[in-house]
PDB file of N, CA and C in Angstrom:
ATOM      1  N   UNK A   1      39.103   1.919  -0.928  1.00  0.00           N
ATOM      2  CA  UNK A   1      39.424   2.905   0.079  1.00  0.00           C
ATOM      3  C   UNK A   1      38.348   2.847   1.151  1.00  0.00           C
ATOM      4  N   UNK A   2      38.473   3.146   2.448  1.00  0.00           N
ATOM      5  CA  UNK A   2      37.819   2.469   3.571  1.00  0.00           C
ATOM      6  C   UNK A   2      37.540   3.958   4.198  1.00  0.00           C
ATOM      7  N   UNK A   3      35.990   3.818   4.553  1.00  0.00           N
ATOM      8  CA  UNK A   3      35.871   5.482   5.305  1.00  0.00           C
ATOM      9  C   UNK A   3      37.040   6.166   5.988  1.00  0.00           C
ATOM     10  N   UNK A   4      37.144   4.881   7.332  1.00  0.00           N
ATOM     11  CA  UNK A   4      38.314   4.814   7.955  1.00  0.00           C
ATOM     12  C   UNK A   4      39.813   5.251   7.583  1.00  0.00           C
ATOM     13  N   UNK A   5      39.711   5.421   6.998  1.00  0.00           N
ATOM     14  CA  UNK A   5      40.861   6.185   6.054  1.00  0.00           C
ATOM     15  C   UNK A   5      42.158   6.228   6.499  1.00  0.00           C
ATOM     16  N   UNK A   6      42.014   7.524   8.098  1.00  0.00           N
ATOM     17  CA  UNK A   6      43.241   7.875   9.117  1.00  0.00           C
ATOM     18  C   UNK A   6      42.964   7.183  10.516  1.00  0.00           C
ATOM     19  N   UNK A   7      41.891   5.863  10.145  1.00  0.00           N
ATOM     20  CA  UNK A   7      41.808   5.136  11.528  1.00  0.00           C
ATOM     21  C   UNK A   7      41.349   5.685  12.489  1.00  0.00           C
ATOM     22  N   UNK A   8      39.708   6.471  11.823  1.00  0.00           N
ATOM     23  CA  UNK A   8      39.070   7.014  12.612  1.00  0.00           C
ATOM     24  C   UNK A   8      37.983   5.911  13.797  1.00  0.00           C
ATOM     25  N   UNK A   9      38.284   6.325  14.669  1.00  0.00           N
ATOM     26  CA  UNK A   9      37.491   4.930  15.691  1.00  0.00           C
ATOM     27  C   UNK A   9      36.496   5.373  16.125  1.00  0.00           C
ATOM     28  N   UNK A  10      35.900   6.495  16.269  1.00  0.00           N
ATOM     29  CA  UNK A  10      34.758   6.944  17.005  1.00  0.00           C
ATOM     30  C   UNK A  10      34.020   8.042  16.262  1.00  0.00           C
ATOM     31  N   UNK A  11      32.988   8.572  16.017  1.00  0.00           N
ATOM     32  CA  UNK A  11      32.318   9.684  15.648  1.00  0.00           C
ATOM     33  C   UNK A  11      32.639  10.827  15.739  1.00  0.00           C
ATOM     34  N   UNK A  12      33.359  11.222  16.573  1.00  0.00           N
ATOM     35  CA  UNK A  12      33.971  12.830  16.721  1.00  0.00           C
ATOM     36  C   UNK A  12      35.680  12.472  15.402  1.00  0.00           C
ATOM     37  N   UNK A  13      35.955  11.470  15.890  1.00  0.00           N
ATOM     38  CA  UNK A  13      37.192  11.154  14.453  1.00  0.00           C
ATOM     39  C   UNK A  13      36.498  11.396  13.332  1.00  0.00           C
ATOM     40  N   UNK A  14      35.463  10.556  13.159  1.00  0.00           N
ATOM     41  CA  UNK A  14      35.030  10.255  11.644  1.00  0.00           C
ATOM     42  C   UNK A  14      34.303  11.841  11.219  1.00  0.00           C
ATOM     43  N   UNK A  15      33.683  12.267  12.101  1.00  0.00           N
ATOM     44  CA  UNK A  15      33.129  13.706  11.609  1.00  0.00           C
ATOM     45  C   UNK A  15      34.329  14.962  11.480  1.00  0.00           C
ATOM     46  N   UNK A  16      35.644  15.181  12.122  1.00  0.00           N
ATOM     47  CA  UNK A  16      36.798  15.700  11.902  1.00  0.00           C
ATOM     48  C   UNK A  16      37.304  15.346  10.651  1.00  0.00           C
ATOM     49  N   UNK A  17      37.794  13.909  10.443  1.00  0.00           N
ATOM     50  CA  UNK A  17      37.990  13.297   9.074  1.00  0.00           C
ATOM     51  C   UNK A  17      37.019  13.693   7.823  1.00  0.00           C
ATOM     52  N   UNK A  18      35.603  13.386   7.752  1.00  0.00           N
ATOM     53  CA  UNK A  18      34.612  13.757   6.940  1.00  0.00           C
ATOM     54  C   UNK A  18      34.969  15.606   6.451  1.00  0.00           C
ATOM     55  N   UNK A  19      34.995  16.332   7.530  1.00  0.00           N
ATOM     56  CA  UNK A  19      35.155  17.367   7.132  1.00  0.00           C
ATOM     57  C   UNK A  19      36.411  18.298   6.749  1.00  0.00           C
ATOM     58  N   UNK A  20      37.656  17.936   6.721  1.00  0.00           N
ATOM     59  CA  UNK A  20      38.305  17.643   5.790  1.00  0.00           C
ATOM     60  C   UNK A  20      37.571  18.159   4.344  1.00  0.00           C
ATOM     61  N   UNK A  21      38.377  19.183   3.511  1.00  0.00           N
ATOM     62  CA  UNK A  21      37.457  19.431   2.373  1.00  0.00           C
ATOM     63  C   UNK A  21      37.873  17.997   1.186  1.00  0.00           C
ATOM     64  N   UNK A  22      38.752  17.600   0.705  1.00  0.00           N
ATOM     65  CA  UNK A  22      39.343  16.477   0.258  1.00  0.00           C
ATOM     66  C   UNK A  22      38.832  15.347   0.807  1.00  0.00           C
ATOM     67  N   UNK A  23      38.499  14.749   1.828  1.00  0.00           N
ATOM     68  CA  UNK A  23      37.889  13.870   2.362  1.00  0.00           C
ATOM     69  C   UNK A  23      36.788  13.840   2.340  1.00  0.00           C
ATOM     70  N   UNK A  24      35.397  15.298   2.083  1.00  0.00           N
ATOM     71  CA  UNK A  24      34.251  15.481   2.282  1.00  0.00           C
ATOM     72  C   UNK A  24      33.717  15.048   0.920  1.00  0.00           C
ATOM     73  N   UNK A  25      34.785  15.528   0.000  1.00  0.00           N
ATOM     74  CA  UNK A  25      34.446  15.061  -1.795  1.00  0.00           C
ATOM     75  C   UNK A  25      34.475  13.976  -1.588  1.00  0.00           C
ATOM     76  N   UNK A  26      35.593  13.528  -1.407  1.00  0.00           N
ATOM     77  CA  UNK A  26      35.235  11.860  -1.679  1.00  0.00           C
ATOM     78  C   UNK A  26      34.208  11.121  -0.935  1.00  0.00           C
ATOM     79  N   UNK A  27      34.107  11.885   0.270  1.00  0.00           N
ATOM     80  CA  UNK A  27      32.833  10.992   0.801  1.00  0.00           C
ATOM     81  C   UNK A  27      31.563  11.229  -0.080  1.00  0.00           C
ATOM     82  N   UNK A  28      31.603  12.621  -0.630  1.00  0.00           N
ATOM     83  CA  UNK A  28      29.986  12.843  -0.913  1.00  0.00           C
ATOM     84  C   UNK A  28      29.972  11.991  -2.498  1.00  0.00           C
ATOM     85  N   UNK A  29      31.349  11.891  -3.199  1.00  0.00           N
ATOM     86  CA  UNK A  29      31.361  10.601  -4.028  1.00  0.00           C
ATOM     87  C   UNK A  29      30.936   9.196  -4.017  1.00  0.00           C
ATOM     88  N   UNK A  30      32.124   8.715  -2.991  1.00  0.00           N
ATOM     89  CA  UNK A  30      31.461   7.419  -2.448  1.00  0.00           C
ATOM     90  C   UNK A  30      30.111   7.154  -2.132  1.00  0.00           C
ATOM     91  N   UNK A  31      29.246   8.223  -1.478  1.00  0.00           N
ATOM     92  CA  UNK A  31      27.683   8.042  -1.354  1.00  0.00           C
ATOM     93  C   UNK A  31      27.059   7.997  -2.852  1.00  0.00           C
ATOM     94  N   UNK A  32      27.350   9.125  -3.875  1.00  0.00           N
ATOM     95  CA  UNK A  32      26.950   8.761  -4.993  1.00  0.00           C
ATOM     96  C   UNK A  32      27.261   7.786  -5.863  1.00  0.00           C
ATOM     97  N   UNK A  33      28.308   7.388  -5.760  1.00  0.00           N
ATOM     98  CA  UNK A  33      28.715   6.090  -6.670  1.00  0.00           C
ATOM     99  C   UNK A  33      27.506   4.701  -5.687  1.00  0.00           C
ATOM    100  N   UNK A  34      27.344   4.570  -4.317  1.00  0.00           N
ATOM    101  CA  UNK A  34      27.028   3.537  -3.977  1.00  0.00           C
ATOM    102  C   UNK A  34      25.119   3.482  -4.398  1.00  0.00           C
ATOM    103  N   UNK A  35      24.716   4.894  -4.493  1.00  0.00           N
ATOM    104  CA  UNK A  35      23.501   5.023  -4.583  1.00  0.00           C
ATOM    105  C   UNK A  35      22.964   4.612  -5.910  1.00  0.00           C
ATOM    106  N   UNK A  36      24.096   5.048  -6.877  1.00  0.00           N
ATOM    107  CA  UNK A  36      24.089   4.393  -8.440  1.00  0.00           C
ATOM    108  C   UNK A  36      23.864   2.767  -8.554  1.00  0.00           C
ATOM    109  N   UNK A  37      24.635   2.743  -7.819  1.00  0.00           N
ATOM    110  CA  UNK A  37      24.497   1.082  -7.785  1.00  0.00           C
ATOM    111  C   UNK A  37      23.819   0.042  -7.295  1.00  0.00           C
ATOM    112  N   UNK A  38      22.946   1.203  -6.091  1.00  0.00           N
ATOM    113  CA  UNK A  38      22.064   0.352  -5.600  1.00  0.00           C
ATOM    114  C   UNK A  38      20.848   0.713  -6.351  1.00  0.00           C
ATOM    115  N   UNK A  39      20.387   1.565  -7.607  1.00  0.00           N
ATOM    116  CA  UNK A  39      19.124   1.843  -8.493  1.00  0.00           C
ATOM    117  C   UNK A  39      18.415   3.013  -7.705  1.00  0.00           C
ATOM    118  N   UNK A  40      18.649   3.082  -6.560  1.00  0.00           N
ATOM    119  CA  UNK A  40      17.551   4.276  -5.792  1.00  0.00           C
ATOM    120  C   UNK A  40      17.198   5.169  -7.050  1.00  0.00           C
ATOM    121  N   UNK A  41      18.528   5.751  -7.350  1.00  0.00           N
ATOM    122  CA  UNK A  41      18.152   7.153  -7.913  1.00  0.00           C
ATOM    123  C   UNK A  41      17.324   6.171  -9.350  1.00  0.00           C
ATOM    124  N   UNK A  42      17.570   5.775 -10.285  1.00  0.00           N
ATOM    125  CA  UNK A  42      16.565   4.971 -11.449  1.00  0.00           C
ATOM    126  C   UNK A  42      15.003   5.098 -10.713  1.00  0.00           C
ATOM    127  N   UNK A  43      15.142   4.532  -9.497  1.00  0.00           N
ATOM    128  CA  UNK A  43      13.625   3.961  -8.965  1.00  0.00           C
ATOM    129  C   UNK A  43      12.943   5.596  -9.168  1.00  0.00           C
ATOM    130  N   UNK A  44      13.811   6.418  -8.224  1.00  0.00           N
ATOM    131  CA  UNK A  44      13.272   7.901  -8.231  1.00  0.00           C
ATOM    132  C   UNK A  44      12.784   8.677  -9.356  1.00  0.00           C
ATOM    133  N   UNK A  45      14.305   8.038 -10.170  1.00  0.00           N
ATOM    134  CA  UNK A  45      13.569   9.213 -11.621  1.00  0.00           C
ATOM    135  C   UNK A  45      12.607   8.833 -12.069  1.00  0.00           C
ATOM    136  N   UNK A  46      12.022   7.632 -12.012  1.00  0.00           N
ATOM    137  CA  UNK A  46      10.809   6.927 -12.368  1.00  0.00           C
ATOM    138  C   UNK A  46       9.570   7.050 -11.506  1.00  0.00           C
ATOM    139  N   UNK A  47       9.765   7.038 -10.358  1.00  0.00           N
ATOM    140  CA  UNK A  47       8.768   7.593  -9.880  1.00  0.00           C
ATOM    141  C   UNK A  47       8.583   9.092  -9.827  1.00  0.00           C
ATOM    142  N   UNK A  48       9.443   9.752  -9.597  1.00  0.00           N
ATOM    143  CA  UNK A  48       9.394  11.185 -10.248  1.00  0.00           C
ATOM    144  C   UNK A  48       8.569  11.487 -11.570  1.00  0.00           C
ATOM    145  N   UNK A  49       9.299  10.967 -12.513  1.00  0.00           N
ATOM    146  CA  UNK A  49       8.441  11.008 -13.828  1.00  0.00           C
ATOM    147  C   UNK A  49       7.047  10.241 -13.915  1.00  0.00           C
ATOM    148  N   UNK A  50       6.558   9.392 -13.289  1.00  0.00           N
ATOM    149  CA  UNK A  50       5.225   9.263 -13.006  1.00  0.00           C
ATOM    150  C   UNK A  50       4.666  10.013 -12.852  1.00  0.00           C
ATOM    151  N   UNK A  51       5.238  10.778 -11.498  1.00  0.00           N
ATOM    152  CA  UNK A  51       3.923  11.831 -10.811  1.00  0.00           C
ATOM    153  C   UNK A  51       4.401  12.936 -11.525  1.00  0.00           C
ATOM    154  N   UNK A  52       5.011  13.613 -12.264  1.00  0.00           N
ATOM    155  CA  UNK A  52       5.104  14.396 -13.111  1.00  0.00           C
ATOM    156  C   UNK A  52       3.973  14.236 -14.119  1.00  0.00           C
ATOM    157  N   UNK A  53       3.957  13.342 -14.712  1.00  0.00           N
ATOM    158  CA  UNK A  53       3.181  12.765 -15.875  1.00  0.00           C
ATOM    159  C   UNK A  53       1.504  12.576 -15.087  1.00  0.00           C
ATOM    160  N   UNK A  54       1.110  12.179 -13.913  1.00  0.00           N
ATOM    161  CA  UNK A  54       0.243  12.497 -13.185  1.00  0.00           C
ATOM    162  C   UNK A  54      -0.110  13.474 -13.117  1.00  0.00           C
ATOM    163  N   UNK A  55       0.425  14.418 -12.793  1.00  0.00           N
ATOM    164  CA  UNK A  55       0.216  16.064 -12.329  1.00  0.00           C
ATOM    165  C   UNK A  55      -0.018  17.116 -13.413  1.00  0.00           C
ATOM    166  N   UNK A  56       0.583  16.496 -14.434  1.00  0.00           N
ATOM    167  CA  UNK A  56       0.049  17.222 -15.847  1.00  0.00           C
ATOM    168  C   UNK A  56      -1.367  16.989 -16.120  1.00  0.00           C
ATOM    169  N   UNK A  57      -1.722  15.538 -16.097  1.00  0.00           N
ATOM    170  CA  UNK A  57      -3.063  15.024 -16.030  1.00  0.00           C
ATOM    171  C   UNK A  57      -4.003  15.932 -15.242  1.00  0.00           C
ATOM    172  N   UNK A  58      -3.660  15.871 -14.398  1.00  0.00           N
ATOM    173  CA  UNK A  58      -4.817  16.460 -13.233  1.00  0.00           C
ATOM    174  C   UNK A  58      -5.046  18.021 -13.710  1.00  0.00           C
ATOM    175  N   UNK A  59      -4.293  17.996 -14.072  1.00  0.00           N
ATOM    176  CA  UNK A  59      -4.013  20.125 -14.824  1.00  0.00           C
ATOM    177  C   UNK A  59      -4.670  20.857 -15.661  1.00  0.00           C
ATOM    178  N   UNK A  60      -4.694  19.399 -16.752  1.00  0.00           N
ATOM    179  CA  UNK A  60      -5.146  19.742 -18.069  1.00  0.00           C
ATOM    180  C   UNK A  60      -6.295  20.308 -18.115  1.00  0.00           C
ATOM    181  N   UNK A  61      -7.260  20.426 -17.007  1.00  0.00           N
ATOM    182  CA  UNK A  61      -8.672  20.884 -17.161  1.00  0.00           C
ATOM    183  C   UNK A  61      -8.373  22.512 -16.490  1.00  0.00           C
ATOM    184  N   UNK A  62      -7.334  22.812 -15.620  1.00  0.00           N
ATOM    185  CA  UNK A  62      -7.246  24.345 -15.040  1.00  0.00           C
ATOM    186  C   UNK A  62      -5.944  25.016 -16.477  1.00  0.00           C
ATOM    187  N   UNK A  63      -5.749  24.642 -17.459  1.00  0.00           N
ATOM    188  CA  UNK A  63      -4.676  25.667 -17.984  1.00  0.00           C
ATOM    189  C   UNK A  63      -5.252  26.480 -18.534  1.00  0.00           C
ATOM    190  N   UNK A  64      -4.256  27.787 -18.582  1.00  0.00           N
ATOM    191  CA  UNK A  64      -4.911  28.923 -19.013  1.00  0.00           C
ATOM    192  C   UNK A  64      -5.885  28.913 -20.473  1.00  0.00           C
ATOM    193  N   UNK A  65      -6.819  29.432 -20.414  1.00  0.00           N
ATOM    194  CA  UNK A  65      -7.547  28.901 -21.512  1.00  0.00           C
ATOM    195  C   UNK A  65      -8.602  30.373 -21.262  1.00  0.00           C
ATOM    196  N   UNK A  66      -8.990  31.309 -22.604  1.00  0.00           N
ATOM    197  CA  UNK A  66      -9.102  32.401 -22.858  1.00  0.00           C
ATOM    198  C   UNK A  66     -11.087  32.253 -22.329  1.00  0.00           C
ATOM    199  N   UNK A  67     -11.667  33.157 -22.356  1.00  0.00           N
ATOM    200  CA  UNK A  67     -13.366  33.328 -21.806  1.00  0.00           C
ATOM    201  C   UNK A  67     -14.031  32.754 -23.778  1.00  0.00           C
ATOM    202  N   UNK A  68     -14.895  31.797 -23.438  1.00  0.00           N
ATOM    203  CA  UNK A  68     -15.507  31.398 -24.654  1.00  0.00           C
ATOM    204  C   UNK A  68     -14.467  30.350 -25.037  1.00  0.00           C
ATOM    205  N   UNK A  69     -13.204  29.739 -24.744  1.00  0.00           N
ATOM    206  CA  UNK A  69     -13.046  28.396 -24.994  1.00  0.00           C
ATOM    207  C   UNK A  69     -13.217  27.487 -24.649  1.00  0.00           C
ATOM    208  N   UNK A  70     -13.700  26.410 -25.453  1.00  0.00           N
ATOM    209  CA  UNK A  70     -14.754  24.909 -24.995  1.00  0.00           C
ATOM    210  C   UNK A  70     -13.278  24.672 -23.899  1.00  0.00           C
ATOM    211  N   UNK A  71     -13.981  23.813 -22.819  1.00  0.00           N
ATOM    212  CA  UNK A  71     -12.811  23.666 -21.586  1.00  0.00           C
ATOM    213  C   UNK A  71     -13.075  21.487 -21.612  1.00  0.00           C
ATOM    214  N   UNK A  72     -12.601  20.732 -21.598  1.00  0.00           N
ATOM    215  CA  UNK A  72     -13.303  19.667 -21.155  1.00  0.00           C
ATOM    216  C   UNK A  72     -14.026  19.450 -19.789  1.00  0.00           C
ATOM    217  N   UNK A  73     -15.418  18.679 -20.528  1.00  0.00           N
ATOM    218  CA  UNK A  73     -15.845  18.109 -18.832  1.00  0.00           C
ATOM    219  C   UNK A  73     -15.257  17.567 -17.888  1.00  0.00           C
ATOM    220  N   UNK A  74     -15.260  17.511 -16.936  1.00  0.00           N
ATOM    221  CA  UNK A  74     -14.699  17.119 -15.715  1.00  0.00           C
ATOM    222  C   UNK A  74     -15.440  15.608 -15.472  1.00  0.00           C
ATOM    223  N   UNK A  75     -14.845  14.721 -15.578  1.00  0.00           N
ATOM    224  CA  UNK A  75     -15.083  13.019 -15.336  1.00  0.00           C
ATOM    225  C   UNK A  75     -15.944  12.996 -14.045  1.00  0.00           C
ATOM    226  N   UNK A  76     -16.915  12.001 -13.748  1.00  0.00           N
ATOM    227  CA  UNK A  76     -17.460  12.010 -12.408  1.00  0.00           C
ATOM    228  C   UNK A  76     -17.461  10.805 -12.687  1.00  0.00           C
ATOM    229  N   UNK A  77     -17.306   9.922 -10.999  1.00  0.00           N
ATOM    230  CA  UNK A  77     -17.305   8.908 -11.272  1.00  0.00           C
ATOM    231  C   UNK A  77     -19.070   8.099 -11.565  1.00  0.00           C
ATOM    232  N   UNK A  78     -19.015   7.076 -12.225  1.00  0.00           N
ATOM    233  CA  UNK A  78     -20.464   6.650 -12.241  1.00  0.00           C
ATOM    234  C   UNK A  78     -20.905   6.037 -11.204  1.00  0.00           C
ATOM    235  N   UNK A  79     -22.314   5.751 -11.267  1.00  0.00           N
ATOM    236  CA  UNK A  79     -23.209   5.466 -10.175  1.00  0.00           C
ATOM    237  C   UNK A  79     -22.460   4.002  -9.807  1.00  0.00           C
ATOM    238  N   UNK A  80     -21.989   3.708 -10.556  1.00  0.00           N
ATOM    239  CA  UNK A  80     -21.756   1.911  -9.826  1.00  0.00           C
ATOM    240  C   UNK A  80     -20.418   2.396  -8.724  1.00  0.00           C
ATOM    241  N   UNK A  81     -19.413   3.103  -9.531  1.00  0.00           N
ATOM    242  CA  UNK A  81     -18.094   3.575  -8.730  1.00  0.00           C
ATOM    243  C   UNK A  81     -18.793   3.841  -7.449  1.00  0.00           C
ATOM    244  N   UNK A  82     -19.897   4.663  -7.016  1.00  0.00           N
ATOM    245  CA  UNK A  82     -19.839   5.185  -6.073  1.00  0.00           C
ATOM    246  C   UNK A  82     -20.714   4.281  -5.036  1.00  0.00           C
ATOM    247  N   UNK A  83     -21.395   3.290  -5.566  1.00  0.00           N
ATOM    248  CA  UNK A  83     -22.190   2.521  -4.983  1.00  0.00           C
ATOM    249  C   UNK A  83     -21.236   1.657  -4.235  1.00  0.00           C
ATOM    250  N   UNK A  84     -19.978   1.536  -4.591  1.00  0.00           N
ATOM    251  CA  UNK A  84     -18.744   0.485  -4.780  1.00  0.00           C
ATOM    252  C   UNK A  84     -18.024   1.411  -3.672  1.00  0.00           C
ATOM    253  N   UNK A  85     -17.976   2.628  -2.988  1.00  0.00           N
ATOM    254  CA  UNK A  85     -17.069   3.293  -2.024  1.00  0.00           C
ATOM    255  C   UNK A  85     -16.689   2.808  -1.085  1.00  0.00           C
ATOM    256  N   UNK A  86     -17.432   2.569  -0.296  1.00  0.00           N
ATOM    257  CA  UNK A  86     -17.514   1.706   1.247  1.00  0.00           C
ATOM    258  C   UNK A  86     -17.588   0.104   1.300  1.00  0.00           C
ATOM    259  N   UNK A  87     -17.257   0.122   2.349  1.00  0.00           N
ATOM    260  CA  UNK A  87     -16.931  -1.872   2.530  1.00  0.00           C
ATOM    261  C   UNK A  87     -18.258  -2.006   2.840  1.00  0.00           C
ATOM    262  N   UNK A  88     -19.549  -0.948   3.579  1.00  0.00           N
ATOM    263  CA  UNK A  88     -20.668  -1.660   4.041  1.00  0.00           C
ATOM    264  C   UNK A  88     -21.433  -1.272   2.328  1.00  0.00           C
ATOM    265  N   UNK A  89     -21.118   0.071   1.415  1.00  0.00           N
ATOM    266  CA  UNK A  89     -22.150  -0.213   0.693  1.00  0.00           C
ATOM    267  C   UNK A  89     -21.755  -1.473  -0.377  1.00  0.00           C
ATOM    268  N   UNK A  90     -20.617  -1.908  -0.402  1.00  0.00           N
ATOM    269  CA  UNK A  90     -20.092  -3.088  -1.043  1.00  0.00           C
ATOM    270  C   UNK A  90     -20.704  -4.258  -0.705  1.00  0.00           C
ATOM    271  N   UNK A  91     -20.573  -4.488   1.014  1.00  0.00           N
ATOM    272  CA  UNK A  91     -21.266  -5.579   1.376  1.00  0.00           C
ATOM    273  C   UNK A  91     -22.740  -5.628   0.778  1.00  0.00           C
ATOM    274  N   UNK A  92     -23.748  -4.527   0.853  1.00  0.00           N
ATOM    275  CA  UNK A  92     -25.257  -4.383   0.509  1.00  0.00           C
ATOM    276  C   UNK A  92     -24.731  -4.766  -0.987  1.00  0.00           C
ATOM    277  N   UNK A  93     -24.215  -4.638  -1.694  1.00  0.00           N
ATOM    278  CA  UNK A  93     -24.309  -4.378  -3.065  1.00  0.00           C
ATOM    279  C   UNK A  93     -23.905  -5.621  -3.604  1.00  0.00           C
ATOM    280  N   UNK A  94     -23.261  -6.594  -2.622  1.00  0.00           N
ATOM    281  CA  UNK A  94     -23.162  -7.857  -3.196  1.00  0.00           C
ATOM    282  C   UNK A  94     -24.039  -8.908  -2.421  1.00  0.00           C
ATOM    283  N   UNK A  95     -24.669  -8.290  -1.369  1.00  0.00           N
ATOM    284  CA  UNK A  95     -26.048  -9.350  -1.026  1.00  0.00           C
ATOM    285  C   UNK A  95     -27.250  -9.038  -1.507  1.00  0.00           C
ATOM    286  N   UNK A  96     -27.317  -7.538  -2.590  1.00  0.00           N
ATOM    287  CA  UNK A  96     -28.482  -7.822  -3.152  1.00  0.00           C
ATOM    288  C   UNK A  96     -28.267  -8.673  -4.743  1.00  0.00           C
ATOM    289  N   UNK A  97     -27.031  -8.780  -4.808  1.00  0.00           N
ATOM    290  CA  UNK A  97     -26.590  -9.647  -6.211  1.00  0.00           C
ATOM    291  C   UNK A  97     -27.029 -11.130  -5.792  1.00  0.00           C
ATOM    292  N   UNK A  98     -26.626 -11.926  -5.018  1.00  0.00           N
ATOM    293  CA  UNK A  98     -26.755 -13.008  -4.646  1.00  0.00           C
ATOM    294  C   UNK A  98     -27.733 -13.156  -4.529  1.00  0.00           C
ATOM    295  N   UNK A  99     -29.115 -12.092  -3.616  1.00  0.00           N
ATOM    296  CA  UNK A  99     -30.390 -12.275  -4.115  1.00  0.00           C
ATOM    297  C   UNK A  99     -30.962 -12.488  -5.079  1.00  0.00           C
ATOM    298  N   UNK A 100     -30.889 -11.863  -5.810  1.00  0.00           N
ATOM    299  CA  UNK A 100     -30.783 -11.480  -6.834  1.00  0.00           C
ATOM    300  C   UNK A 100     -30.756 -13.042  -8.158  1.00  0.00           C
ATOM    301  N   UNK A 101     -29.550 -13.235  -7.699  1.00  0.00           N
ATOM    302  CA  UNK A 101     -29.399 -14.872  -8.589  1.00  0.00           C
ATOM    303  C   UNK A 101     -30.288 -15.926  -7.668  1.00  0.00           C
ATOM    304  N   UNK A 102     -30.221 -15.903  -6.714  1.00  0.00           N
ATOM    305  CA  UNK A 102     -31.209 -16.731  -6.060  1.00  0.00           C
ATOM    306  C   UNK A 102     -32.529 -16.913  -6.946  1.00  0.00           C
ATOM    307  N   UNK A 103     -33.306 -15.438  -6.693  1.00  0.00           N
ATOM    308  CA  UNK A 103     -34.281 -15.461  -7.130  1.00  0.00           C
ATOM    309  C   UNK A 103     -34.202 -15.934  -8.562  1.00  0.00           C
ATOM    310  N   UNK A 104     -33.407 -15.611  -9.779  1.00  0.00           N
ATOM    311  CA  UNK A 104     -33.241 -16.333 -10.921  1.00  0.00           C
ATOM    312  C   UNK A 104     -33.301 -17.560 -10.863  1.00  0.00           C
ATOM    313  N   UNK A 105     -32.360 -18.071  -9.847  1.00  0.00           N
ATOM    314  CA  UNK A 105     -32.228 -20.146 -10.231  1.00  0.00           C
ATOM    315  C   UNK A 105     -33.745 -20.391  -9.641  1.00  0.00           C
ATOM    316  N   UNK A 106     -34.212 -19.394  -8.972  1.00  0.00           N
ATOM    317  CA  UNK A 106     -35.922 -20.331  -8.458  1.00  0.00           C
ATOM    318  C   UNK A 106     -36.505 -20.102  -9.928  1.00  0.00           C
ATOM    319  N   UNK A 107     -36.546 -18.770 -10.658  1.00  0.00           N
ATOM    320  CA  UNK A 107     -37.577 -18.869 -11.744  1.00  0.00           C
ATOM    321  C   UNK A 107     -36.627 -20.089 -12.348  1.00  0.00           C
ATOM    322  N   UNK A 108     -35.895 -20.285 -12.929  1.00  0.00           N
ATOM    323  CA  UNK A 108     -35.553 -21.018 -14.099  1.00  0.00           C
ATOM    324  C   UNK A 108     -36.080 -22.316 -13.886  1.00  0.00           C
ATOM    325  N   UNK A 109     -35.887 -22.889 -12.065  1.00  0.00           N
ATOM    326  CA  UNK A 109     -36.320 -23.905 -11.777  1.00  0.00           C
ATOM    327  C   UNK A 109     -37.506 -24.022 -12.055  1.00  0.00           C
ATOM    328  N   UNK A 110     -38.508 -23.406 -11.979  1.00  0.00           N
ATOM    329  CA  UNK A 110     -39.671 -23.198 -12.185  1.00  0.00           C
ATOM    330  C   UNK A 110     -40.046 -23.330 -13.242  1.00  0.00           C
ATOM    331  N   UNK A 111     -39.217 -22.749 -14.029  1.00  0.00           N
ATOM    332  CA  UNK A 111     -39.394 -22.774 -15.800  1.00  0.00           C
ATOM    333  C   UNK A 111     -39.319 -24.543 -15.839  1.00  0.00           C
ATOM    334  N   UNK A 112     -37.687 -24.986 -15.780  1.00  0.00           N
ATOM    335  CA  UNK A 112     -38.132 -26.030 -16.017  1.00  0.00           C
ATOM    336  C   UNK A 112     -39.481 -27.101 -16.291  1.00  0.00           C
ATOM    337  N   UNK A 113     -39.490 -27.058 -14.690  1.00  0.00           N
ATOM    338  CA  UNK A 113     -40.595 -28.169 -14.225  1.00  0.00           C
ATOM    339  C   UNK A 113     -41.470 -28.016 -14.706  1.00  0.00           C
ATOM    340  N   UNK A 114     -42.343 -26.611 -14.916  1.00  0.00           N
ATOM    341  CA  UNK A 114     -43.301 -26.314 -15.620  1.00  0.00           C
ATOM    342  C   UNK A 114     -43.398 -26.806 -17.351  1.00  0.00           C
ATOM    343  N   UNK A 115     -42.014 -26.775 -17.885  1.00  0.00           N
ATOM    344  CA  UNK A 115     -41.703 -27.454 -19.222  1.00  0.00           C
ATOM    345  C   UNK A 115     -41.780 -29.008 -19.401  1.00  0.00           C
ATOM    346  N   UNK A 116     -41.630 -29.693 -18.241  1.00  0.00           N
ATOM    347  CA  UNK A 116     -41.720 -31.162 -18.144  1.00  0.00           C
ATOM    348  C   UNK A 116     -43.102 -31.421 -18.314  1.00  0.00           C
TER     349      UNK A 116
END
């Protein structure tokens, strides 16, 4: 069955036609049958239920919970996470690594030769 139905040719047809109460069901059908089929709604309930399942997470430390019950600590991130924030403290943080090994391959070299 074709929107077009009564050979609607223009937008003021098709919105006359659409509204139609018999014609409006089936349209608001046809949208749901095509949406089924294209997964949207699957993708949704799944991402829905993610952030559902997210949002509980984030919660678990504010639920009601009586004066004198142990509450859990609150996670912070560690010193490396935060050293790691920025692209410039990233950049510093991987040119003092490379220093870093530099200076190693000189001692080892050193070691060597000194072992010969």
């Amino acid at each position: 069955m074709s929107i077009h139905k009564e050979g609607a040719k223009d937008n003021e047809a098709m919105k006359n036609w659409a509204m139609k109460m018999n014609n409006f069901l089936w349209l608001g059908r046809k949208i749901i049958n095509l949406a089924e089929q294209s997964n949207i709604l699957s993708e949704y309930a799944t991402l829905n239920e993610d952030f559902t399942k997210w949002l509980k997470n984030e919660n678990r430390l504010t639920d009601k919970k009586e004066t004198g019950d142990k509450r859990p600590k609150k996670e912070s991130p560690s010193a490396r996470t935060m050293r790691m924030t920025s692209p410039e403290n990233r950049e510093q943080y991987l040119q003092r690594l490379l220093e870093r090994l530099e200076q190693k391959r000189e001692e080892v070299s050193k070691w060597q030769k000194a072992k010969k």
